[in-house]
C-alpha atoms as a PDB file:
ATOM      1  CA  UNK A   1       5.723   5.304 -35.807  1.00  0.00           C
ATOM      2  CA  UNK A   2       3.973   8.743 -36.913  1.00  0.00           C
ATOM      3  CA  UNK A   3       2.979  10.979 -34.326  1.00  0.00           C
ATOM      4  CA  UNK A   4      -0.609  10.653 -35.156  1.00  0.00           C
ATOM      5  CA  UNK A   5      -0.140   6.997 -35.007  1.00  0.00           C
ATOM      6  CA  UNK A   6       1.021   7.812 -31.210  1.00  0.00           C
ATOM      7  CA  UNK A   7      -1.855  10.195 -30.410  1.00  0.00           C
ATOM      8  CA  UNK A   8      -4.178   7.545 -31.336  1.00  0.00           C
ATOM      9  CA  UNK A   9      -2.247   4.734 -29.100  1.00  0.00           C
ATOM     10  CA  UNK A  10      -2.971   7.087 -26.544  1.00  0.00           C
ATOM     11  CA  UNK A  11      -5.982   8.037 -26.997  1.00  0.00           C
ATOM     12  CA  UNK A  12      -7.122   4.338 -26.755  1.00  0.00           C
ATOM     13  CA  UNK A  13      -5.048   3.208 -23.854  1.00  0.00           C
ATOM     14  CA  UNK A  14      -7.505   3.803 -21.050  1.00  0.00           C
ATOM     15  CA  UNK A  15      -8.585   2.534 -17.926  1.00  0.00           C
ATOM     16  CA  UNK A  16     -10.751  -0.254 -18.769  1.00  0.00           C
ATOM     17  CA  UNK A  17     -12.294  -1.989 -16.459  1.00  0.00           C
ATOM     18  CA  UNK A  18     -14.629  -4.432 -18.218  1.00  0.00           C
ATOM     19  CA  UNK A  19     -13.397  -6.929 -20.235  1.00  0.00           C
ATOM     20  CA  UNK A  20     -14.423 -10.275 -22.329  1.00  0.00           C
ATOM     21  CA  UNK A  21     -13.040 -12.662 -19.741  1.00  0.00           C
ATOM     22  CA  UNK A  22     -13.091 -15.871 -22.188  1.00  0.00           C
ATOM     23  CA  UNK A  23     -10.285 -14.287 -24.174  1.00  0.00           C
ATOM     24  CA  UNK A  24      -7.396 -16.004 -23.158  1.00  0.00           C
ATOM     25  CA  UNK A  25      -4.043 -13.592 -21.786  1.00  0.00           C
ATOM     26  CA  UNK A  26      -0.856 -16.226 -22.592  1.00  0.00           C
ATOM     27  CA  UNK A  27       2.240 -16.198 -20.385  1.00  0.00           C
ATOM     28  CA  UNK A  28       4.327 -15.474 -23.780  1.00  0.00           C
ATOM     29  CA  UNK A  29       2.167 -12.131 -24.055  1.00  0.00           C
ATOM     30  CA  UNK A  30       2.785 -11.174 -20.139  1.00  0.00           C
ATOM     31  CA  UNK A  31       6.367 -11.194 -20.487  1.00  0.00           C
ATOM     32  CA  UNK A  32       6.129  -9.508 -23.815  1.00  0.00           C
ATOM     33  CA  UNK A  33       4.462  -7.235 -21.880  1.00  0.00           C
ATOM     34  CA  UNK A  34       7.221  -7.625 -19.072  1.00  0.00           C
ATOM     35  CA  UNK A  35      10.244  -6.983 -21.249  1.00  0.00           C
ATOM     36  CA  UNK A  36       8.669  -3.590 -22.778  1.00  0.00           C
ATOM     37  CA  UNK A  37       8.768  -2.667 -18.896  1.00  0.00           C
ATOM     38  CA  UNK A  38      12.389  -4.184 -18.390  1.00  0.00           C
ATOM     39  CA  UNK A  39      13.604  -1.890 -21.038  1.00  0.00           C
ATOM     40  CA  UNK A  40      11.888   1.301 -19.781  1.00  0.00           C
ATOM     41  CA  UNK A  41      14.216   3.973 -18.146  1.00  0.00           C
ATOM     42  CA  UNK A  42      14.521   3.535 -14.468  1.00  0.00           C
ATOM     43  CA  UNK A  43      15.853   5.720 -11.792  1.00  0.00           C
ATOM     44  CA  UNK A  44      19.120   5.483 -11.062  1.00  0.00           C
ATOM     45  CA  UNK A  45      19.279   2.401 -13.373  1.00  0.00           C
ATOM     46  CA  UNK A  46      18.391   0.530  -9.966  1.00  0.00           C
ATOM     47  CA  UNK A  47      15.698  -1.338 -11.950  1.00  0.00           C
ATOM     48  CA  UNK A  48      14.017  -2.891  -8.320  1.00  0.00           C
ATOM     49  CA  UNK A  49      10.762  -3.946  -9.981  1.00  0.00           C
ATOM     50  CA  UNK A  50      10.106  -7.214 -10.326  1.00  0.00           C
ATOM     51  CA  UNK A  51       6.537  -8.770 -11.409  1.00  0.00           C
ATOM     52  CA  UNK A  52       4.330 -11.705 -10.953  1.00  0.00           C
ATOM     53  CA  UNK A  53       2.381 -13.014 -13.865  1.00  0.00           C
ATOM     54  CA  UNK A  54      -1.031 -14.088 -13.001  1.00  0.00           C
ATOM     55  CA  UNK A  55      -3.694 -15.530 -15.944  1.00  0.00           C
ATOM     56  CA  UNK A  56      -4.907 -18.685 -14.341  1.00  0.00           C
ATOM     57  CA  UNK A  57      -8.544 -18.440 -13.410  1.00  0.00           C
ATOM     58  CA  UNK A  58      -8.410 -19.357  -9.544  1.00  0.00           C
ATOM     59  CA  UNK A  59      -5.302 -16.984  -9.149  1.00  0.00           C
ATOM     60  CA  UNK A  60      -7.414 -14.543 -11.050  1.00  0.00           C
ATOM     61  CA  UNK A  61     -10.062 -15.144  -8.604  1.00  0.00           C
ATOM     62  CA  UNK A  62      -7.341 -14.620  -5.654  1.00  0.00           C
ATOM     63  CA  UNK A  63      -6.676 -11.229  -7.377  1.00  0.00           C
ATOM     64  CA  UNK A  64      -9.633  -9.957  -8.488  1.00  0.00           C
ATOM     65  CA  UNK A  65     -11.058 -10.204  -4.888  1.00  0.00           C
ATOM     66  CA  UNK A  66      -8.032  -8.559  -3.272  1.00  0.00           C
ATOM     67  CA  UNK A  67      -9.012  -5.110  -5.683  1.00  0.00           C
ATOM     68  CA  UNK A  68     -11.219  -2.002  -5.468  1.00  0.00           C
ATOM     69  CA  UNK A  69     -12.758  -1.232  -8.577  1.00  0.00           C
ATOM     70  CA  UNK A  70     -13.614   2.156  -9.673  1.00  0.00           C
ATOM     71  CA  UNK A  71     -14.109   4.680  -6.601  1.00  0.00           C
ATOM     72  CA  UNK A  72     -16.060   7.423  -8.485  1.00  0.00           C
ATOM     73  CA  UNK A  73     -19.223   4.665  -9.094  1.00  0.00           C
ATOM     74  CA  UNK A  74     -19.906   4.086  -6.414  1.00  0.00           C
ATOM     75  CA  UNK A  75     -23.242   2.131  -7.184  1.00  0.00           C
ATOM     76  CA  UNK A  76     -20.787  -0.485  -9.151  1.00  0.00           C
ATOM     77  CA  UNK A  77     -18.731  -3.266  -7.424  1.00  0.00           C
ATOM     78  CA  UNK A  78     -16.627  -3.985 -10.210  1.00  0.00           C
ATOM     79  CA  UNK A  79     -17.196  -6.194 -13.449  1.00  0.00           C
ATOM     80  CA  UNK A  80     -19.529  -9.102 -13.260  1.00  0.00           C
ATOM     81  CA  UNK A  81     -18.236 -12.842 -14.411  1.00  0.00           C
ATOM     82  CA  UNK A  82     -17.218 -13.132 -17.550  1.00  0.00           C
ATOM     83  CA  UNK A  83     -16.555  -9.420 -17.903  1.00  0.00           C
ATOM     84  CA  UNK A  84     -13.493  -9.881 -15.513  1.00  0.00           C
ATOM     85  CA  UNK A  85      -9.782  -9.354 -16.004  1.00  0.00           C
ATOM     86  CA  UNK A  86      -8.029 -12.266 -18.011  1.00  0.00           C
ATOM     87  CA  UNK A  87      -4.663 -11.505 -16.295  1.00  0.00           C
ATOM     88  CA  UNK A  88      -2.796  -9.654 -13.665  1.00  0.00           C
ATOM     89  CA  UNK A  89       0.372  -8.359 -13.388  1.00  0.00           C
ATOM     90  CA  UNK A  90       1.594  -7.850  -9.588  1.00  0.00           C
ATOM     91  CA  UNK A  91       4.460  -4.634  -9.873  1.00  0.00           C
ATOM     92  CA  UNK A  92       6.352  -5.862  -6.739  1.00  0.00           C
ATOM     93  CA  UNK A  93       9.617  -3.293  -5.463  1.00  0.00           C
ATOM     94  CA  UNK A  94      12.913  -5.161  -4.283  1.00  0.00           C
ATOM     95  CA  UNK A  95      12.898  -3.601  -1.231  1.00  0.00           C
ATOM     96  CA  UNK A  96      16.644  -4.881  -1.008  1.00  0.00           C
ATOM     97  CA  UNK A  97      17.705  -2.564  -4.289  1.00  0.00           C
ATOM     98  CA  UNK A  98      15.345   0.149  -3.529  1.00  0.00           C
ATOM     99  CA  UNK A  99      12.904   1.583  -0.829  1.00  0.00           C
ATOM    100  CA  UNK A 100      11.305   3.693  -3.586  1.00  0.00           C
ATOM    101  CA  UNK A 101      10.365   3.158  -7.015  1.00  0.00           C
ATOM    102  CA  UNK A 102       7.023   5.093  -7.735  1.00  0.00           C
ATOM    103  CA  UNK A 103       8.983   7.017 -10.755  1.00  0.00           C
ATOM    104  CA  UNK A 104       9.872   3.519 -12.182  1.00  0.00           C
ATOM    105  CA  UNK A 105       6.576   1.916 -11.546  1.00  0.00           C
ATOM    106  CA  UNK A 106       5.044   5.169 -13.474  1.00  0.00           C
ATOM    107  CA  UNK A 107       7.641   4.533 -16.258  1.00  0.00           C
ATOM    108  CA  UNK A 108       7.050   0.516 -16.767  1.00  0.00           C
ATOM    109  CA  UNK A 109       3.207   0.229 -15.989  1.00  0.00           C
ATOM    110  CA  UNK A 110       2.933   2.662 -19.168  1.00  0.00           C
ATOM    111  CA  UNK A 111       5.502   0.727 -21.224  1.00  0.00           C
ATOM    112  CA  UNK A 112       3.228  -2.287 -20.664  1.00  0.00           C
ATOM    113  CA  UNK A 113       0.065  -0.725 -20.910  1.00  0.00           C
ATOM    114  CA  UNK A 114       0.806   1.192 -24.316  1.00  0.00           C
ATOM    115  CA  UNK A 115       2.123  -2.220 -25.251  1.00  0.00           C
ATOM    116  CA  UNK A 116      -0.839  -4.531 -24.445  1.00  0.00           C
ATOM    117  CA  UNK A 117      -3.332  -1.362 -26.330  1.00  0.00           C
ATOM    118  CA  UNK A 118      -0.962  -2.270 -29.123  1.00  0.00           C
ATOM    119  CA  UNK A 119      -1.755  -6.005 -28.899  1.00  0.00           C
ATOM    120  CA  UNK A 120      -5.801  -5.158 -28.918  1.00  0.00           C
ATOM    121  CA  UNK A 121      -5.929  -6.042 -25.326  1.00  0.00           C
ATOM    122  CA  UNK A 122      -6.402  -3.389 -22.570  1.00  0.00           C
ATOM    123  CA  UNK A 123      -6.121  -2.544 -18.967  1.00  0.00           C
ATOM    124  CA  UNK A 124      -6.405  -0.791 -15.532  1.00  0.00           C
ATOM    125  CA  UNK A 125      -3.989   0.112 -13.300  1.00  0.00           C
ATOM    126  CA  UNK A 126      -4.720  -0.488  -9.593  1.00  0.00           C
ATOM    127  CA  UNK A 127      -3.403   1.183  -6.677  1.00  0.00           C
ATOM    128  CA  UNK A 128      -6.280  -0.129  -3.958  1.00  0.00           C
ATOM    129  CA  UNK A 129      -5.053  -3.207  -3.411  1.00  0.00           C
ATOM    130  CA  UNK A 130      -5.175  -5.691  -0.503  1.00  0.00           C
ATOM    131  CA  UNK A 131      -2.550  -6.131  -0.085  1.00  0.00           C
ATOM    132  CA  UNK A 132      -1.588  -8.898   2.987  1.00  0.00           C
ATOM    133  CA  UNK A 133      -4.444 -10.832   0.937  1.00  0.00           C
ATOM    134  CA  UNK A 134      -2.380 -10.838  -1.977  1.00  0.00           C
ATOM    135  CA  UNK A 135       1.202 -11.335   0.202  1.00  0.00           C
ATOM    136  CA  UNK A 136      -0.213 -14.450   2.099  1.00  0.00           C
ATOM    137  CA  UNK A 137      -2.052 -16.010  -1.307  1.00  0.00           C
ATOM    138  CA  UNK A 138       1.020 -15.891  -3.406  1.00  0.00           C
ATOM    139  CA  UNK A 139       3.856 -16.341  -0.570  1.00  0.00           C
ATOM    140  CA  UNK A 140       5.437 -13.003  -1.523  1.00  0.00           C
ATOM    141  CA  UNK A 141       8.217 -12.721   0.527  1.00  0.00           C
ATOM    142  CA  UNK A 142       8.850  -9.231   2.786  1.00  0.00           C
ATOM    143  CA  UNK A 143      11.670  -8.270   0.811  1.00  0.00           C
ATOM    144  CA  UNK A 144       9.105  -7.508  -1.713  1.00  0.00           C
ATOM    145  CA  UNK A 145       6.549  -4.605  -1.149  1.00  0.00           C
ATOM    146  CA  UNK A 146       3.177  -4.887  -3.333  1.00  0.00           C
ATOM    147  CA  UNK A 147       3.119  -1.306  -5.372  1.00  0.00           C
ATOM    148  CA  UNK A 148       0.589  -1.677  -8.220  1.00  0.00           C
ATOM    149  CA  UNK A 149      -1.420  -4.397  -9.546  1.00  0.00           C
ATOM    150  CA  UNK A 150      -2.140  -4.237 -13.651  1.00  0.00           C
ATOM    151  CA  UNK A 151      -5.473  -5.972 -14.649  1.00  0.00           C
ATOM    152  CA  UNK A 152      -5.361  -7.258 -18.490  1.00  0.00           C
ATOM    153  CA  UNK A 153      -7.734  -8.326 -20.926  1.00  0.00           C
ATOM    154  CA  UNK A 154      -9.550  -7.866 -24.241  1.00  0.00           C
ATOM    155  CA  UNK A 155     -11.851  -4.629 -23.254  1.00  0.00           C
ATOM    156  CA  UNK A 156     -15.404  -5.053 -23.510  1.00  0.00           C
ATOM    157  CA  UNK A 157     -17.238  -1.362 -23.412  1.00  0.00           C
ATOM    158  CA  UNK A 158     -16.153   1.573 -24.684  1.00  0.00           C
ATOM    159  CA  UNK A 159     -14.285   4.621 -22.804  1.00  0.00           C
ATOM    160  CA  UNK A 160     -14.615   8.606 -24.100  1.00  0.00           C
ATOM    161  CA  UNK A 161     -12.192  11.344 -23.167  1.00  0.00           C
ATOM    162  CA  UNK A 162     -14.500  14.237 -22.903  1.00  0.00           C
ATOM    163  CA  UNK A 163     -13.634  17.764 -21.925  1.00  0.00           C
ATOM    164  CA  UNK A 164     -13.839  18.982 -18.502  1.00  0.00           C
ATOM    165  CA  UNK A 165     -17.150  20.596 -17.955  1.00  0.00           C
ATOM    166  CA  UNK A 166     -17.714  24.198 -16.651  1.00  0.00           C
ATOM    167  CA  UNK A 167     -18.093  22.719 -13.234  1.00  0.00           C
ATOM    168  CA  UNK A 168     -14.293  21.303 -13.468  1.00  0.00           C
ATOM    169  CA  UNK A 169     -15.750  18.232 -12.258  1.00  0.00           C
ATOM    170  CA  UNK A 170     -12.806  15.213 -13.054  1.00  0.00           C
ATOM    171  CA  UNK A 171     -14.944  12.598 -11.911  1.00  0.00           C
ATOM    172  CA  UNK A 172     -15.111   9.632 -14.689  1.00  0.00           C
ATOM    173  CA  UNK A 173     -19.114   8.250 -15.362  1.00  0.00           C
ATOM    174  CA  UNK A 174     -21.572   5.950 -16.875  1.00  0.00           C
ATOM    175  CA  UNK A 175     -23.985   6.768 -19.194  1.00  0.00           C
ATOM    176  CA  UNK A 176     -27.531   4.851 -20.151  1.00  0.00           C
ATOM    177  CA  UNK A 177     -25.666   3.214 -22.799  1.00  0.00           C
ATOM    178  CA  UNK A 178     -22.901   1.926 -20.237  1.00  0.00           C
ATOM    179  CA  UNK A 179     -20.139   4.148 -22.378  1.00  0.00           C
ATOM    180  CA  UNK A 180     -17.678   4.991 -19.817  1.00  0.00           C
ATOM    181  CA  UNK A 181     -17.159   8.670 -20.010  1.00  0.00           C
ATOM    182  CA  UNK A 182     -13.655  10.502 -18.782  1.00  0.00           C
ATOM    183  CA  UNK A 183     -13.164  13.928 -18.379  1.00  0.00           C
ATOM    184  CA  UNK A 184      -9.642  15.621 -19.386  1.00  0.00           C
ATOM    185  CA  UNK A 185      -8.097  19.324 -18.864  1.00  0.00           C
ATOM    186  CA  UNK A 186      -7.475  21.382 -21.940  1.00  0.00           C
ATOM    187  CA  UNK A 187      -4.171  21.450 -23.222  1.00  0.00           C
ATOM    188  CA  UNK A 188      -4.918  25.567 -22.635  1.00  0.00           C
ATOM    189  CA  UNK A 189      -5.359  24.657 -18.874  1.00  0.00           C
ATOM    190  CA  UNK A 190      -2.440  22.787 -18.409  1.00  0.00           C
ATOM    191  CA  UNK A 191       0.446  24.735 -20.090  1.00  0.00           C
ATOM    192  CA  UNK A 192       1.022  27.385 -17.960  1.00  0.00           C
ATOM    193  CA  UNK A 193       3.827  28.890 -19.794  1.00  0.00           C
ATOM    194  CA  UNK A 194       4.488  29.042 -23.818  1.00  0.00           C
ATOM    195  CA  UNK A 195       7.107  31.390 -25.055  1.00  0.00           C
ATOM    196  CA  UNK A 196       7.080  32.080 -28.705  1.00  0.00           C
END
């Protein structure tokens, strides 16, 4: 792959969170999506992650119920039907291998993010999560802990990185048109040091 070619995978792998629910998310493409993460580095080689695969539409009900959606709108409660997640994957830590495993989490949730961009399909990563909902509607057993929770589908609006104003306001926004605006740091900003 050429770096531009990188850049550009990148650039397109945001956090959507409207999608075109009636495109289908197969199990086959969820552990595609699974092994990119099962062949990421983890700490310590431990490799405590372990992941449910959700893409049936009253489990995706169960899930999409048990998430907050998009803190910074605060006018929005999250996608309407048929603009809803076509899958989930639940990031669960083996609490038996590991007590921690943010680093690893960070690691495979961008392994199978960059991978599903790659497919055409997109997603959002979710840290406010229900998480007893989730435990008692899926019998999760206590030796797992609930990290993350990875909605999936085929995005339906459009996301812009834009640079940070002169305010240095980071909040992500709507415009009229419903494009989905994000603000980033310079690259000046955030190298602090460059020796030459």
């Amino acid at each position: 792959m050429k770096p531009d070619q990188l850049e550009n995978l990148i650039r397109g792998n945001r956090s959507y969170r409207r999608f075109n629910q009636e495109i289908v998310i197969d199990t086959a493409t969820l552990r595609e999506l699974v092994n990119l993460a099962r062949l990421s580095p983890s700490s310590a080689n431990r490799q405590p992650l372990k992941y449910l695969l959700v893409n049936k539409p009253d489990q995706n009900a169960e899930v999409f119920s048990a998430l907050g959606w998009a803190g910074y709108l605060r006018d929005w409660d999250g996608p309407q039907e048929g603009e809803r997640p076509a899958a989930y994957i639940l990031v669960l830590v083996d609490m038996e291998i590991s007590k921690t495993a943010q680093y690893d989490a960070g690691i495979a949730l961008q392994s199978m993010m960059l991978g599903a961009r790659a497919r055409g399909l997109g997603g959002c990563i979710f840290g406010s999560v229900r998480r007893s909902q989730l435990r008692e509607a899926f019998a999760i057993p206590q030796r797992y802990d609930i990290l993350l929770v990875l909605a999936l589908g085929e995005p339906a609006e459009d996301v812009e990185i834009d640079p940070l104003g002169p305010d240095g306001d980071i909040k992500y926004w709507r415009d009229e048109e419903e494009v989905h605006h994000v603000p980033k740091r310079s690259l000046e900003e955030i190298v602090l040091r460059c020796d030459e």
